[in-house]
PDB file of N, CA and C in Angstrom:
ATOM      1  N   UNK A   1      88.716 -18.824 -46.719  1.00  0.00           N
ATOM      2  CA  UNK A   1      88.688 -19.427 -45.397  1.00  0.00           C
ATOM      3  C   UNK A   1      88.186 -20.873 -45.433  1.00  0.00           C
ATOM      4  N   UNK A   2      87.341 -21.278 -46.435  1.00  0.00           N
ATOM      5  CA  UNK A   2      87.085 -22.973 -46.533  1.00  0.00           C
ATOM      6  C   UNK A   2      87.597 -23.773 -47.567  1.00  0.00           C
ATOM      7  N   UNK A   3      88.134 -22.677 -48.665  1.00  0.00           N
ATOM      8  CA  UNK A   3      89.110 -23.476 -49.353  1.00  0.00           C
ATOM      9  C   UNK A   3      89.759 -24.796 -48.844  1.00  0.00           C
ATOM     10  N   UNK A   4      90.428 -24.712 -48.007  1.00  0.00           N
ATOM     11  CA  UNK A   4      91.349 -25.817 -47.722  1.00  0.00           C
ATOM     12  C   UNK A   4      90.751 -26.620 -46.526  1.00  0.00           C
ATOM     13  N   UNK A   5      89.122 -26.838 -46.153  1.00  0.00           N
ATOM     14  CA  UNK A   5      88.508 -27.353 -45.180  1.00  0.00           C
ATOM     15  C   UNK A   5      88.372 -28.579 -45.720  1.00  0.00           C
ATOM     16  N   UNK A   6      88.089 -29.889 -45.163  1.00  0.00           N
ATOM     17  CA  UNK A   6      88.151 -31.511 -45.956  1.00  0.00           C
ATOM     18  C   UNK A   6      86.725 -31.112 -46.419  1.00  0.00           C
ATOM     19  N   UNK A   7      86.685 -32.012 -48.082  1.00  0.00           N
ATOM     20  CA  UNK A   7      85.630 -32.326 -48.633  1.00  0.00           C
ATOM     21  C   UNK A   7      85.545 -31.425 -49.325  1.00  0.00           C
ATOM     22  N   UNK A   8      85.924 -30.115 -49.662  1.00  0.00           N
ATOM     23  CA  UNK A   8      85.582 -28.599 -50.646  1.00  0.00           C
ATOM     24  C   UNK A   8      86.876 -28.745 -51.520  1.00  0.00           C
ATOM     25  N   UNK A   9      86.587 -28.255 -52.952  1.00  0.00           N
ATOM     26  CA  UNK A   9      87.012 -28.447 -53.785  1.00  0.00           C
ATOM     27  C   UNK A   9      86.437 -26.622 -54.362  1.00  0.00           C
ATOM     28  N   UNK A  10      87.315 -25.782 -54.302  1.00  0.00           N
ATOM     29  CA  UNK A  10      87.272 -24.261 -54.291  1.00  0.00           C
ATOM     30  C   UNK A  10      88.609 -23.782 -54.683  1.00  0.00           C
ATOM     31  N   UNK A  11      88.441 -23.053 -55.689  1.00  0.00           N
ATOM     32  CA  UNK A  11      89.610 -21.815 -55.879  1.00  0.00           C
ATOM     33  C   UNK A  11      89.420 -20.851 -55.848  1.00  0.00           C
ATOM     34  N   UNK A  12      89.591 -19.713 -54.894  1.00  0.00           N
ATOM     35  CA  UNK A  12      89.580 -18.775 -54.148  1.00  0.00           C
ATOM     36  C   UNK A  12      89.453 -17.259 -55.315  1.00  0.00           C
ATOM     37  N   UNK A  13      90.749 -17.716 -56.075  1.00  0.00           N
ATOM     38  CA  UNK A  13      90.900 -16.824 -57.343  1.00  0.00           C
ATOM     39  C   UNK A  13      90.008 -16.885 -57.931  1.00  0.00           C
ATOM     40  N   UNK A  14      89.053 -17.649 -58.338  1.00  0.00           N
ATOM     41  CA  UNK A  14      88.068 -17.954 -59.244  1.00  0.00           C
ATOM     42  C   UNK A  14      86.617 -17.327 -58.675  1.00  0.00           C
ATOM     43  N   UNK A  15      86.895 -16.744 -57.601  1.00  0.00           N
ATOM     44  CA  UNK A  15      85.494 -15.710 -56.827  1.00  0.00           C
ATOM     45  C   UNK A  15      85.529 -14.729 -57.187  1.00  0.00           C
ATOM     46  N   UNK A  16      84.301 -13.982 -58.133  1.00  0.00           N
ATOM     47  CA  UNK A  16      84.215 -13.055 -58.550  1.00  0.00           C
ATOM     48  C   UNK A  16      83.310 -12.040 -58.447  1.00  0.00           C
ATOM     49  N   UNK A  17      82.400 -12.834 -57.354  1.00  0.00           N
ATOM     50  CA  UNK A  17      80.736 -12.103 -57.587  1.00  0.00           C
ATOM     51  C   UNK A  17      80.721 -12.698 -55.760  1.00  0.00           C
ATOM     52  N   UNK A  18      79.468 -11.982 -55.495  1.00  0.00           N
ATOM     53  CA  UNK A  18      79.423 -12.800 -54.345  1.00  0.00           C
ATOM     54  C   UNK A  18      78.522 -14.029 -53.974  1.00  0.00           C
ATOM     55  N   UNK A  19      78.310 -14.444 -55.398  1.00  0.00           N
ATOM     56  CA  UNK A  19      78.266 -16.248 -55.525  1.00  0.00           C
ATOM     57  C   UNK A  19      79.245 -17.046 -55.064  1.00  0.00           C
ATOM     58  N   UNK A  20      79.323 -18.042 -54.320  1.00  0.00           N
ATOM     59  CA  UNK A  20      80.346 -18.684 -54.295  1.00  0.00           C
ATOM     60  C   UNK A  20      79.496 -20.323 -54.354  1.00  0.00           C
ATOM     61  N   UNK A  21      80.471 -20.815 -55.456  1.00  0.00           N
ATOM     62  CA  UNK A  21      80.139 -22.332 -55.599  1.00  0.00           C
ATOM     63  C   UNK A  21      81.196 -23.300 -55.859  1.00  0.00           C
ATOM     64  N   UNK A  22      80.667 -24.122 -54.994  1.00  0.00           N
ATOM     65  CA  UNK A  22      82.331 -25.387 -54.465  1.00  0.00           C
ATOM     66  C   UNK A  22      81.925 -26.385 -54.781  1.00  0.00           C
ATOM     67  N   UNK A  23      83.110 -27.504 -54.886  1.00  0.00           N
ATOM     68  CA  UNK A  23      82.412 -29.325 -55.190  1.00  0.00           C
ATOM     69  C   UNK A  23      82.824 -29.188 -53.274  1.00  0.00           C
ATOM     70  N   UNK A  24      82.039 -31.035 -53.383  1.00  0.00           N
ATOM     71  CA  UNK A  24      82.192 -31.013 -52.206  1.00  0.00           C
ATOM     72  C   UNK A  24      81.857 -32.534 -52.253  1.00  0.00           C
ATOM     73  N   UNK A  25      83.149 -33.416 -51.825  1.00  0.00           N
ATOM     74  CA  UNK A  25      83.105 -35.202 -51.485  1.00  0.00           C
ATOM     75  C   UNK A  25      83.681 -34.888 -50.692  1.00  0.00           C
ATOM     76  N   UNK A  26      82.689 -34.675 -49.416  1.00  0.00           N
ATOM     77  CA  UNK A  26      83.103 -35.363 -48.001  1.00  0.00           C
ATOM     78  C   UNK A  26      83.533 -36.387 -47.779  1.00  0.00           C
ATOM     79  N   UNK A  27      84.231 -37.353 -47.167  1.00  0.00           N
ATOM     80  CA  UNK A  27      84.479 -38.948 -47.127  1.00  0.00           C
ATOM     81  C   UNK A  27      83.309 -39.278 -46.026  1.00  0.00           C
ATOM     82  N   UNK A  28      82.757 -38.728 -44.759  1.00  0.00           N
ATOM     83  CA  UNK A  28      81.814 -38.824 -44.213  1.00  0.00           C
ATOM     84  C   UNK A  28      80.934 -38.629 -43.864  1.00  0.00           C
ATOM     85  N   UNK A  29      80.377 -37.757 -45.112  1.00  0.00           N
ATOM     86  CA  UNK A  29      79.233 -36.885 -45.011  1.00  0.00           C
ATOM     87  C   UNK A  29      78.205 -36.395 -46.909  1.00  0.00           C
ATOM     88  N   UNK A  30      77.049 -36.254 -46.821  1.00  0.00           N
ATOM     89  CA  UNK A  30      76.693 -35.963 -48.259  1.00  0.00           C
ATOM     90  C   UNK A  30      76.362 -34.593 -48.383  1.00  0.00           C
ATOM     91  N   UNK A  31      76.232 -34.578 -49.261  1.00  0.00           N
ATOM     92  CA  UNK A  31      75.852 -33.235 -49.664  1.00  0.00           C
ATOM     93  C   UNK A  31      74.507 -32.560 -48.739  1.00  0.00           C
ATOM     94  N   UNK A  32      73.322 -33.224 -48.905  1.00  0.00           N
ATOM     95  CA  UNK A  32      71.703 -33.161 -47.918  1.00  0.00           C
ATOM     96  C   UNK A  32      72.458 -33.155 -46.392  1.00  0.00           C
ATOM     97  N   UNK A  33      73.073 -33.921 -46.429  1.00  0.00           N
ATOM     98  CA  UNK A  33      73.242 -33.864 -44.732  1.00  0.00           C
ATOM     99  C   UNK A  33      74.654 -32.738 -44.124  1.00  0.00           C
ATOM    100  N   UNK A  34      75.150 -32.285 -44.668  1.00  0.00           N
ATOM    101  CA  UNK A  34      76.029 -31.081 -44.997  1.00  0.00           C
ATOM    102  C   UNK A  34      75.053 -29.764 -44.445  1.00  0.00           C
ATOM    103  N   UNK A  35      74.483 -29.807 -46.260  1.00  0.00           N
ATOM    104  CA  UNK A  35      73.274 -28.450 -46.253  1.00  0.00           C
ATOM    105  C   UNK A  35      72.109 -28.581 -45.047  1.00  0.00           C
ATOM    106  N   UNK A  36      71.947 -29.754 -44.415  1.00  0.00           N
ATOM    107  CA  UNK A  36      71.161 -29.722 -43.187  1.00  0.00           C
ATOM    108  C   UNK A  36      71.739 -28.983 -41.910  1.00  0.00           C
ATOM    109  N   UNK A  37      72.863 -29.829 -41.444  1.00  0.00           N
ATOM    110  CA  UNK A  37      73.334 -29.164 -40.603  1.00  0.00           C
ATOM    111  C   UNK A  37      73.726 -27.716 -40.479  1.00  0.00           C
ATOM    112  N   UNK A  38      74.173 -27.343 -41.366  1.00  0.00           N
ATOM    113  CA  UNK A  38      74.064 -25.540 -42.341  1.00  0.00           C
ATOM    114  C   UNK A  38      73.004 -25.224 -41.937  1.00  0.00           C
ATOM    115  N   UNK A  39      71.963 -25.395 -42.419  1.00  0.00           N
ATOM    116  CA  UNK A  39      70.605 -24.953 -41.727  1.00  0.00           C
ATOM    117  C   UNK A  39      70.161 -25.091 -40.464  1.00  0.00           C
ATOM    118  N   UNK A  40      70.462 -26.398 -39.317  1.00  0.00           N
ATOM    119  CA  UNK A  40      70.036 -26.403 -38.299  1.00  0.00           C
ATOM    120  C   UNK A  40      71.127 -25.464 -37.621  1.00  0.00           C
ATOM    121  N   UNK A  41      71.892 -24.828 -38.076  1.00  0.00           N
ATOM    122  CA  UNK A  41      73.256 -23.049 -37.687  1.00  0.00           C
ATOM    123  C   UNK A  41      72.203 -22.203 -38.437  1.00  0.00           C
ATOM    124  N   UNK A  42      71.496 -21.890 -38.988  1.00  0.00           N
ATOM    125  CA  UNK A  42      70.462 -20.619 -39.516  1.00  0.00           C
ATOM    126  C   UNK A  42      71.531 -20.598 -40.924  1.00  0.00           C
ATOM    127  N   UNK A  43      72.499 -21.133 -41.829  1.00  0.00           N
ATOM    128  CA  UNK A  43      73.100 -20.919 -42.418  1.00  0.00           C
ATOM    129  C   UNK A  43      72.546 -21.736 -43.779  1.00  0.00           C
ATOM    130  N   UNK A  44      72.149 -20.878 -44.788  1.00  0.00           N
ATOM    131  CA  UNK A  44      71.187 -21.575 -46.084  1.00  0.00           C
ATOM    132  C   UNK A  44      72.047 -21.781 -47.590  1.00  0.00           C
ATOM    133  N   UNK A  45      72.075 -22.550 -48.661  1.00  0.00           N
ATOM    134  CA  UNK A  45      72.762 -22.975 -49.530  1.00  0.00           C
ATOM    135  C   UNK A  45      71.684 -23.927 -50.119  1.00  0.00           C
ATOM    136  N   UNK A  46      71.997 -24.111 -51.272  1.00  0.00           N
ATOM    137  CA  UNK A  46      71.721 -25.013 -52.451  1.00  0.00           C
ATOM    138  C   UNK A  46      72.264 -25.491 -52.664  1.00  0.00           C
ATOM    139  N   UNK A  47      71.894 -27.258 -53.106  1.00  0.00           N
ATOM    140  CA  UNK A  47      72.717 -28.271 -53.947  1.00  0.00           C
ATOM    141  C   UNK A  47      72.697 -27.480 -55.546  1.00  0.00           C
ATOM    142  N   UNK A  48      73.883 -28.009 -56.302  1.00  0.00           N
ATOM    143  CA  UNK A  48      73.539 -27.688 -57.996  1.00  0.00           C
ATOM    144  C   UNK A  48      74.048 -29.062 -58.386  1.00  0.00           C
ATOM    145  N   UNK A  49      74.085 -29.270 -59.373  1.00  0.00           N
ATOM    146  CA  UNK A  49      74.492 -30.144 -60.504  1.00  0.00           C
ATOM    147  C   UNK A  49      75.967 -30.183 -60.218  1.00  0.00           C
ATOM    148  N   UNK A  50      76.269 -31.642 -60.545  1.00  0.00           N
ATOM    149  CA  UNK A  50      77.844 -32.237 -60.443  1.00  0.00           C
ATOM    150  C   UNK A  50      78.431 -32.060 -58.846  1.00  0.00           C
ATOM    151  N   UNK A  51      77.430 -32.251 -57.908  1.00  0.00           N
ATOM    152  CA  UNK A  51      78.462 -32.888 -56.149  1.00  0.00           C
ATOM    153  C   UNK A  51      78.879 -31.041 -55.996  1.00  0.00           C
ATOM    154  N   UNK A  52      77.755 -29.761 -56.488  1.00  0.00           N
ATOM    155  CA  UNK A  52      78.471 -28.852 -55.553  1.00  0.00           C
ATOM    156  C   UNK A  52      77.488 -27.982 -55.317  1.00  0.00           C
ATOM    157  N   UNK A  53      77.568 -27.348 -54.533  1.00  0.00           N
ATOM    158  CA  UNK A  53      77.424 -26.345 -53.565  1.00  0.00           C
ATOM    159  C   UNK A  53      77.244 -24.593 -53.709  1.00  0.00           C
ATOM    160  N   UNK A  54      75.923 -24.115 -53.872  1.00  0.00           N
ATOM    161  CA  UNK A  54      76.239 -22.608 -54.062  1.00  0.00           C
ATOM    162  C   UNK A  54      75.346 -22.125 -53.261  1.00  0.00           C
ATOM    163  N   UNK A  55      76.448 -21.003 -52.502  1.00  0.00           N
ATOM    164  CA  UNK A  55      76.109 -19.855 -51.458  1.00  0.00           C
ATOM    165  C   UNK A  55      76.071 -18.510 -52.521  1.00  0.00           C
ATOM    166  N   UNK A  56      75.303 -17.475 -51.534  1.00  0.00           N
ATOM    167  CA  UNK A  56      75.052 -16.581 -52.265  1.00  0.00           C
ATOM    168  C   UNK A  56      75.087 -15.309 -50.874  1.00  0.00           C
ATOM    169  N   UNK A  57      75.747 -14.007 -51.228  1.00  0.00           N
ATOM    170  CA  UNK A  57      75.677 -12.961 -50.077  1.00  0.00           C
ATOM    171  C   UNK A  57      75.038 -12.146 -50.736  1.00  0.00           C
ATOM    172  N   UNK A  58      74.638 -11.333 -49.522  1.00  0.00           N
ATOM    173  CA  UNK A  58      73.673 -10.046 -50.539  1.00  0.00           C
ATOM    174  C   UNK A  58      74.334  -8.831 -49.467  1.00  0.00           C
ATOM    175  N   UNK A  59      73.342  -7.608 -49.386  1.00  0.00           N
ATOM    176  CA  UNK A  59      73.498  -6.343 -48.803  1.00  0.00           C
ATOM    177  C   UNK A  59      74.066  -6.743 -47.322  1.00  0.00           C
ATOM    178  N   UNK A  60      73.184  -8.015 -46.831  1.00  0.00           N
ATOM    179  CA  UNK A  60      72.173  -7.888 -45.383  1.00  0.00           C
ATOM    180  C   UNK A  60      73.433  -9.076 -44.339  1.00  0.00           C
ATOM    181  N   UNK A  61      74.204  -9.125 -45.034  1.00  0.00           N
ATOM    182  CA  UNK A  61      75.454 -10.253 -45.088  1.00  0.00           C
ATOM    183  C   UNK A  61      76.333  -9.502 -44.693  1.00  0.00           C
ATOM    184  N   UNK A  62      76.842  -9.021 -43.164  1.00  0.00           N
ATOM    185  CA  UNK A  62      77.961  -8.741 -42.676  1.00  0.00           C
ATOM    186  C   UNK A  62      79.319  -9.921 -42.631  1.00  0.00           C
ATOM    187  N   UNK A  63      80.431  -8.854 -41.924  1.00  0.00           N
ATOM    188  CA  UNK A  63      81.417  -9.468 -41.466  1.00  0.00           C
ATOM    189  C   UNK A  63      81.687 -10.677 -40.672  1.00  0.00           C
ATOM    190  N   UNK A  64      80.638 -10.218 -39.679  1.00  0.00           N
ATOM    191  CA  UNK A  64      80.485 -11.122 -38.498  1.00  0.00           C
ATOM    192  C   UNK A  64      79.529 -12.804 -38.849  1.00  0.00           C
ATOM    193  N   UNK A  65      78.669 -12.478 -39.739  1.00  0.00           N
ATOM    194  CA  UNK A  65      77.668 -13.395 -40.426  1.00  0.00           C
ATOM    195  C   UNK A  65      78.930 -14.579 -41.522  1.00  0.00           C
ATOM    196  N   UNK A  66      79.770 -14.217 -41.812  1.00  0.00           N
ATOM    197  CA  UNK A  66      80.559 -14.819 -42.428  1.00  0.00           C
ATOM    198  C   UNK A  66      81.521 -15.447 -41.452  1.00  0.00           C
ATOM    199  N   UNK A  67      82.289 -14.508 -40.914  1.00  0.00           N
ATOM    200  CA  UNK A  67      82.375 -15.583 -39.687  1.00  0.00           C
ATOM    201  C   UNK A  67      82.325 -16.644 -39.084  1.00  0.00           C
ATOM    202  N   UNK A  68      80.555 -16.458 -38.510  1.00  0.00           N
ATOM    203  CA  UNK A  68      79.741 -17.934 -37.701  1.00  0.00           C
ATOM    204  C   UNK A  68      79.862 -18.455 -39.086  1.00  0.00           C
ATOM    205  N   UNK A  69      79.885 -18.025 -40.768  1.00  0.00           N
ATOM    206  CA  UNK A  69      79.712 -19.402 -41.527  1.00  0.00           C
ATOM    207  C   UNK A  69      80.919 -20.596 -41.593  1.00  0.00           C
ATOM    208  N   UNK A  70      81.819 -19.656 -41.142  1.00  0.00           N
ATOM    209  CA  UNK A  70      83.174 -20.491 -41.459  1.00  0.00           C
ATOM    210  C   UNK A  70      83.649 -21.387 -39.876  1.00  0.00           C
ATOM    211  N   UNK A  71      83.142 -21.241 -39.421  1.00  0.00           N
ATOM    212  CA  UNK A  71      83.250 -21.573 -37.981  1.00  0.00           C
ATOM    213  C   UNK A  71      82.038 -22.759 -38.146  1.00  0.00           C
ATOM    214  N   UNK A  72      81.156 -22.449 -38.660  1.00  0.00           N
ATOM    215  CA  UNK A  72      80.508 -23.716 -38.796  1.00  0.00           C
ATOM    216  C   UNK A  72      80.900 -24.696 -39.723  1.00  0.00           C
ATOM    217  N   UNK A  73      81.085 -24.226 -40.471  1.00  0.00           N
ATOM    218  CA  UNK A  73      82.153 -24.829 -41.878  1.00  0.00           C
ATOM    219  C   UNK A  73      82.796 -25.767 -40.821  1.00  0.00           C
ATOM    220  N   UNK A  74      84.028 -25.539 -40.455  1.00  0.00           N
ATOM    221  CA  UNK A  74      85.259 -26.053 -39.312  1.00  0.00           C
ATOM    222  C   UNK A  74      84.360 -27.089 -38.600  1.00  0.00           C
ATOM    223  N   UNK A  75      83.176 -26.875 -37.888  1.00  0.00           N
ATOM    224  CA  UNK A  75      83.019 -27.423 -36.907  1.00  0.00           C
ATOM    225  C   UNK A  75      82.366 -29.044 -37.325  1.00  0.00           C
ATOM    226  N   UNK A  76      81.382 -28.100 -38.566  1.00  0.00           N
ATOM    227  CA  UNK A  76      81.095 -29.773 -39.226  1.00  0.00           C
ATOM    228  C   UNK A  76      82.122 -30.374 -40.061  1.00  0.00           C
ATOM    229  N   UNK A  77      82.930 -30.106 -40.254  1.00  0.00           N
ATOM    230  CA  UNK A  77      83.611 -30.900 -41.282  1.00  0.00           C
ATOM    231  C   UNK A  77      84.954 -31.049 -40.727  1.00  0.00           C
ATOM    232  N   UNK A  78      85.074 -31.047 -39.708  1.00  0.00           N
ATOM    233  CA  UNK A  78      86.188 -31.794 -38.945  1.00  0.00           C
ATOM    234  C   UNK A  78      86.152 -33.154 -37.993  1.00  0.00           C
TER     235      UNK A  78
END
């Protein structure tokens, strides 16, 4: 679902676990101020090494929780 959102750099096939880690060159936005706004949505992530991005789901991680993430996804990065 954010595969193809501007600034993410993700192959979908390449998800195997429920780690997921993306590059990410926004043209108007950084990485800190990305993962901020993520957080000021209750939505949490880590910078890593080389411009990307890793989320992580566990038990406590519904349907609906994925969702609001991708919807926030959309909302900032459009």
């Amino acid at each position: 679902a954010i595969s193809d959102l501007p600034g993410i750099t993700l192959n979908p096939d390449h998800v195997e676990t429920d780690i997921i880690i993306f590059g990410f060159h926004h043209p108007k936005m950084s990485i800190p101020e990305f993962l901020e706004k993520l957080k000021e949505r209750h939505i949490l992530a880590l910078a890593t090494s080389g411009a990307r991005i890793r989320f992580v789901t566990h038990k406590d991680i519904d349907n609906e929780d994925v969702a609001r993430a991708v919807s926030a996804f959309r909302e900032i990065l459009f």
